[in-house]
C-alpha atoms as a PDB file:
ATOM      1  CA  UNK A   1      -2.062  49.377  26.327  1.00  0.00           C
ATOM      2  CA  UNK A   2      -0.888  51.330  29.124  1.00  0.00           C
ATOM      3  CA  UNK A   3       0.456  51.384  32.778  1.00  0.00           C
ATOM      4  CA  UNK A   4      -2.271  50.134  35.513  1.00  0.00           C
ATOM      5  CA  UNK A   5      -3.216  53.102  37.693  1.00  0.00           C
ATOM      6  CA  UNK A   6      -3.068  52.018  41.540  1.00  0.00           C
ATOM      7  CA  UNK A   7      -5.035  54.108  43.621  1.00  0.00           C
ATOM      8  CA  UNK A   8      -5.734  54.607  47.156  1.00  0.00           C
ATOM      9  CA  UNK A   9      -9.212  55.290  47.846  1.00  0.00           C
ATOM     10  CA  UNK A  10      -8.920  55.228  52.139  1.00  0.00           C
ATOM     11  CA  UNK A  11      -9.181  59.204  53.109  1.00  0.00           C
ATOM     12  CA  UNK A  12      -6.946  60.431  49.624  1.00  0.00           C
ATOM     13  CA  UNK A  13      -7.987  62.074  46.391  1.00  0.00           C
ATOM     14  CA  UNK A  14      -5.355  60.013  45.220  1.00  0.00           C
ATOM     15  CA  UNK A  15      -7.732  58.783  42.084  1.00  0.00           C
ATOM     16  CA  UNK A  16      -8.674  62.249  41.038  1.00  0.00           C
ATOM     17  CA  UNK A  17      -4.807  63.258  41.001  1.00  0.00           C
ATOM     18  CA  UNK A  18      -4.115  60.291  39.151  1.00  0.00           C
ATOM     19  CA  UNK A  19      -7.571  60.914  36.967  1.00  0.00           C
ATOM     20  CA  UNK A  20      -6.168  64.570  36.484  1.00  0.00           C
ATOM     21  CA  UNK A  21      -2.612  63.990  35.528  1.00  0.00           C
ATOM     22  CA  UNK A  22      -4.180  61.463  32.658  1.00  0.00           C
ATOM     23  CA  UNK A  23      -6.628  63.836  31.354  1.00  0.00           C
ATOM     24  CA  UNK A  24      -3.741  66.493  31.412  1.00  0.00           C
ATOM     25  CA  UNK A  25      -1.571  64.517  29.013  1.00  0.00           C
ATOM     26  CA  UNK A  26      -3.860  63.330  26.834  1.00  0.00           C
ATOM     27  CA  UNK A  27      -4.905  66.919  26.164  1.00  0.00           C
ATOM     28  CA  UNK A  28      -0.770  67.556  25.583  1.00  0.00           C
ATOM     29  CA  UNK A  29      -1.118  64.215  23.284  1.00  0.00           C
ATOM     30  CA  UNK A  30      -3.415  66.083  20.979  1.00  0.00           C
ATOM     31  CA  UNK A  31      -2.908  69.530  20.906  1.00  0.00           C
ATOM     32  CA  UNK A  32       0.883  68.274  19.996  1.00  0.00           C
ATOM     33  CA  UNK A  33      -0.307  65.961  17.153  1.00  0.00           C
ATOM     34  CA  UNK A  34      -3.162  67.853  15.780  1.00  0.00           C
ATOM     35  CA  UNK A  35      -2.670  71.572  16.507  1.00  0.00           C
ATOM     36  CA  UNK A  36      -4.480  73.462  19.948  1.00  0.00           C
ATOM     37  CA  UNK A  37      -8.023  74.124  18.489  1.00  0.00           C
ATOM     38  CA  UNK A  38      -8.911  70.914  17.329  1.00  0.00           C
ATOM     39  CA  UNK A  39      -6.518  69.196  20.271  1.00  0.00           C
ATOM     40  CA  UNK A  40      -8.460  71.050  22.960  1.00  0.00           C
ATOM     41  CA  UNK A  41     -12.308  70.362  20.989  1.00  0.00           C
ATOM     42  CA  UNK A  42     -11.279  66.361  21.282  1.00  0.00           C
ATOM     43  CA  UNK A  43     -10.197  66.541  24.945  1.00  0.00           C
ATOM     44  CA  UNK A  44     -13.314  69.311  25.972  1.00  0.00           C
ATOM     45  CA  UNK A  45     -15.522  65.742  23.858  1.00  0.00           C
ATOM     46  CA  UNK A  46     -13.431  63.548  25.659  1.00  0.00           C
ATOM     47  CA  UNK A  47     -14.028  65.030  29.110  1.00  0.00           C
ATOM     48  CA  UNK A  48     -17.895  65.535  28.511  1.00  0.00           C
ATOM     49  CA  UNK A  49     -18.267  61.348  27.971  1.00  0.00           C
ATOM     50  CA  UNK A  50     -16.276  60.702  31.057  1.00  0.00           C
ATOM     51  CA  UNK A  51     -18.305  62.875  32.947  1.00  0.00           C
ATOM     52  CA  UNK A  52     -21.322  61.418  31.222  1.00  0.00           C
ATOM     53  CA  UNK A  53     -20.284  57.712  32.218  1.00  0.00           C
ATOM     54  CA  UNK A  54     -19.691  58.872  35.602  1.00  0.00           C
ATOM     55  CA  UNK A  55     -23.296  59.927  35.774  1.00  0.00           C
ATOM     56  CA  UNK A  56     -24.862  57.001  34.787  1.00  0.00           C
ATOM     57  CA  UNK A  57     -22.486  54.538  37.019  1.00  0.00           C
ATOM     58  CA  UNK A  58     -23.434  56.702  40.134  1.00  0.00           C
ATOM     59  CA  UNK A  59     -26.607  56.801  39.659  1.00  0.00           C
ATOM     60  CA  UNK A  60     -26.635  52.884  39.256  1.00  0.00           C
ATOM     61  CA  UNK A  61     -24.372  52.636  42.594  1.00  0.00           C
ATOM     62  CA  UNK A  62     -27.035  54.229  44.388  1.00  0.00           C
ATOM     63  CA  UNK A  63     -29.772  52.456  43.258  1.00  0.00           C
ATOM     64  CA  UNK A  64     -28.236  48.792  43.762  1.00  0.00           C
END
């Protein structure tokens, strides 16, 4: 499917680079194959349910 991300989580925001530089070219990915408007509305839909899923697993962190 892809290459495994390997992170280092001790004092780095070496996930949110990594996490950034994804989410960067996947927004390249579609604006090149389906033009910038509808490109940038599927990453801006994209974004929203990873932020969404990042909600729900913190909030179930915090209460395990």
């Amino acid at each position: 499917m892809g290459d495994v991300v390997k992170v280092d989580f001790d004092g780095s925001n070496s996930f949110r680079r990594e996490m950034d530089d994804i989410i960067e070219d996947l927004v390249t990915c579609l604006t090149r194959h389906y033009g910038e408007y509808a490109g940038n509305l599927m990453a801006k839909s994209f974004i929203i349910s990873l932020d969404m899923i990042a909600e729900r697993l913190t909030k179930q962190l915090k209460n395990n």
